[in-house]
Protein backbone atom coordinates (compact mmCIF):
# COMPACT_ATOMS: atom_id res chain seq x y z
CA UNK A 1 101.74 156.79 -46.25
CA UNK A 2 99.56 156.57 -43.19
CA UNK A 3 97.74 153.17 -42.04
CA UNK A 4 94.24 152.75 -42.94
CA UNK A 5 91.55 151.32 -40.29
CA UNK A 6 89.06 150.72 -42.87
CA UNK A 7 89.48 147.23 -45.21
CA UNK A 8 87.78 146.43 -48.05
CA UNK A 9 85.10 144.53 -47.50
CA UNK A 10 84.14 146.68 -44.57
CA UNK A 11 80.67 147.82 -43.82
CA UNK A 12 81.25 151.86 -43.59
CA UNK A 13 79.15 154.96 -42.67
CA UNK A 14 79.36 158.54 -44.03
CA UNK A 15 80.11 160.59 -41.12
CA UNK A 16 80.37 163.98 -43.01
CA UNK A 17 79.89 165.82 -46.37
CA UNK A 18 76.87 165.74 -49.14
CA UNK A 19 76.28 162.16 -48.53
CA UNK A 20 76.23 161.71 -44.38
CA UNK A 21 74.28 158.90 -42.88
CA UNK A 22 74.71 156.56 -46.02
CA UNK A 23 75.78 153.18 -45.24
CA UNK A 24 77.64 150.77 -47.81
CA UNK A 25 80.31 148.09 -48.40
CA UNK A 26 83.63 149.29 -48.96
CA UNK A 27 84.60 147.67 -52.82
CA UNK A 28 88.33 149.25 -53.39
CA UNK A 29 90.74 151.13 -51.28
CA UNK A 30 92.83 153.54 -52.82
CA UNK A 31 95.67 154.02 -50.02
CA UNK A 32 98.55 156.39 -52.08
CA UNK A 33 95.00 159.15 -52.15
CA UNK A 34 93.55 158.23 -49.11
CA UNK A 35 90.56 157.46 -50.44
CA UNK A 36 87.91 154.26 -50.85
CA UNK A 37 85.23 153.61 -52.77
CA UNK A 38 82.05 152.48 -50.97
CA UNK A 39 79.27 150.54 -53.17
CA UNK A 40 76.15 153.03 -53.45
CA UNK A 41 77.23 156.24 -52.04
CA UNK A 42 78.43 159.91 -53.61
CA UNK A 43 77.29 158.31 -57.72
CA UNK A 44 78.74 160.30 -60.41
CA UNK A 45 77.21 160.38 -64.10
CA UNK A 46 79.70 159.41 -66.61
CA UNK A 47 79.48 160.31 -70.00
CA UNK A 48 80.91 157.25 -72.29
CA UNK A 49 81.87 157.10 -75.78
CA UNK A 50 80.87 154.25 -77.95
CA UNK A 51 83.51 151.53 -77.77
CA UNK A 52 83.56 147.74 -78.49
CA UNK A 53 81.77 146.80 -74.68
CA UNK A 54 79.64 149.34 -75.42
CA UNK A 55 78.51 149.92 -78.48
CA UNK A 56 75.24 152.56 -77.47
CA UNK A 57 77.42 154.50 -75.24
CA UNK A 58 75.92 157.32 -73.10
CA UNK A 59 75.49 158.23 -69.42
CA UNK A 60 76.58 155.56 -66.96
CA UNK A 61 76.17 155.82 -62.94
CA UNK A 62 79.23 154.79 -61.36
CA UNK A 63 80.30 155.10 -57.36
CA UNK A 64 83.29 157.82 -56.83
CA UNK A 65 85.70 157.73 -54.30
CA UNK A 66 85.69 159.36 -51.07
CA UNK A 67 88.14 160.33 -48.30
CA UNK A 68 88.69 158.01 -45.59
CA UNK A 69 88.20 160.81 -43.17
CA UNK A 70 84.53 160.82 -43.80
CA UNK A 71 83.74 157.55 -43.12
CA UNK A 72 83.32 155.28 -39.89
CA UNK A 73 83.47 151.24 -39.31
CA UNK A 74 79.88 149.73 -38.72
CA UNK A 75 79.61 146.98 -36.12
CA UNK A 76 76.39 145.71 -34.88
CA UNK A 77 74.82 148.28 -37.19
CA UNK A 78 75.93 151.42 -34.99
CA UNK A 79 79.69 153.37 -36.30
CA UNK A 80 82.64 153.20 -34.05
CA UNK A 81 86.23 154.19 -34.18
CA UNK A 82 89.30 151.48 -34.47
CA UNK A 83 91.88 150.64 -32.61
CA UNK A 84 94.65 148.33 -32.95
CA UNK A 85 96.12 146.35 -30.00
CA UNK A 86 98.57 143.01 -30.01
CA UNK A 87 96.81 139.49 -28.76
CA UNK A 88 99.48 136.92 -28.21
CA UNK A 89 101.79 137.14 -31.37
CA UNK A 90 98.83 138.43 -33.43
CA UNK A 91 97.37 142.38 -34.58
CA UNK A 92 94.17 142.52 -34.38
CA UNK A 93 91.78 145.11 -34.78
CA UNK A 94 89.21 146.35 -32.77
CA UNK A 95 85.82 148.65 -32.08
CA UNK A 96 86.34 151.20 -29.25
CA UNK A 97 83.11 151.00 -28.60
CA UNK A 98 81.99 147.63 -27.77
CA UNK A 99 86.38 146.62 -26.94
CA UNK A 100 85.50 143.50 -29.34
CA UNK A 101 88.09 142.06 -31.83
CA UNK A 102 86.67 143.11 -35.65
């Protein structure tokens, strides 16, 4: 499995596909598919039985996932790239832009 350099919790940016330029908080990470899924961006209508949490059932909007590819960190409002490096004992990560600890 390869390492991730977006968290959740992350502010992200859609870099490519149907939904580029959206901005949103990464809510769940799913690393085995390389995917995430960021709060507000590429909504899917889901069609839902009746059940006991909800009894009307119909059409709900819910967030998809999306690849990690498409998406870039947000720092100071403007996307960078990551980078790891070592500081002291400590990994931290950091923006190539602005060569600030995240």
């Amino acid at each position: 499995m390869k390492k991730l350099k977006i968290k959740t919790g992350d502010t992200v940016k859609v870099i490519a596909g149907d939904h580029k330029g959206s901005e949103g908080k990464v809510m769940q990470i799913l690393k085995e598919k390389n995917r995430a899924i960021v709060e507000g961006v590429n909504m899917i209508s889901k069609h839902t039985k009746p059940s006991a949490q909800s009894p009307q059932g119909g059409i709900v909007k819910k967030e998809a996932s999306i690849d990690v590819s498409n998406l870039s960190l947000v720092e100071n409002g403007v996307a960078t790239r990551v980078g790891y490096r070592t500081e002291g004992e400590n990994k931290v990560r950091f923006s190539k832009k602005s060569d600030k600890a995240i």
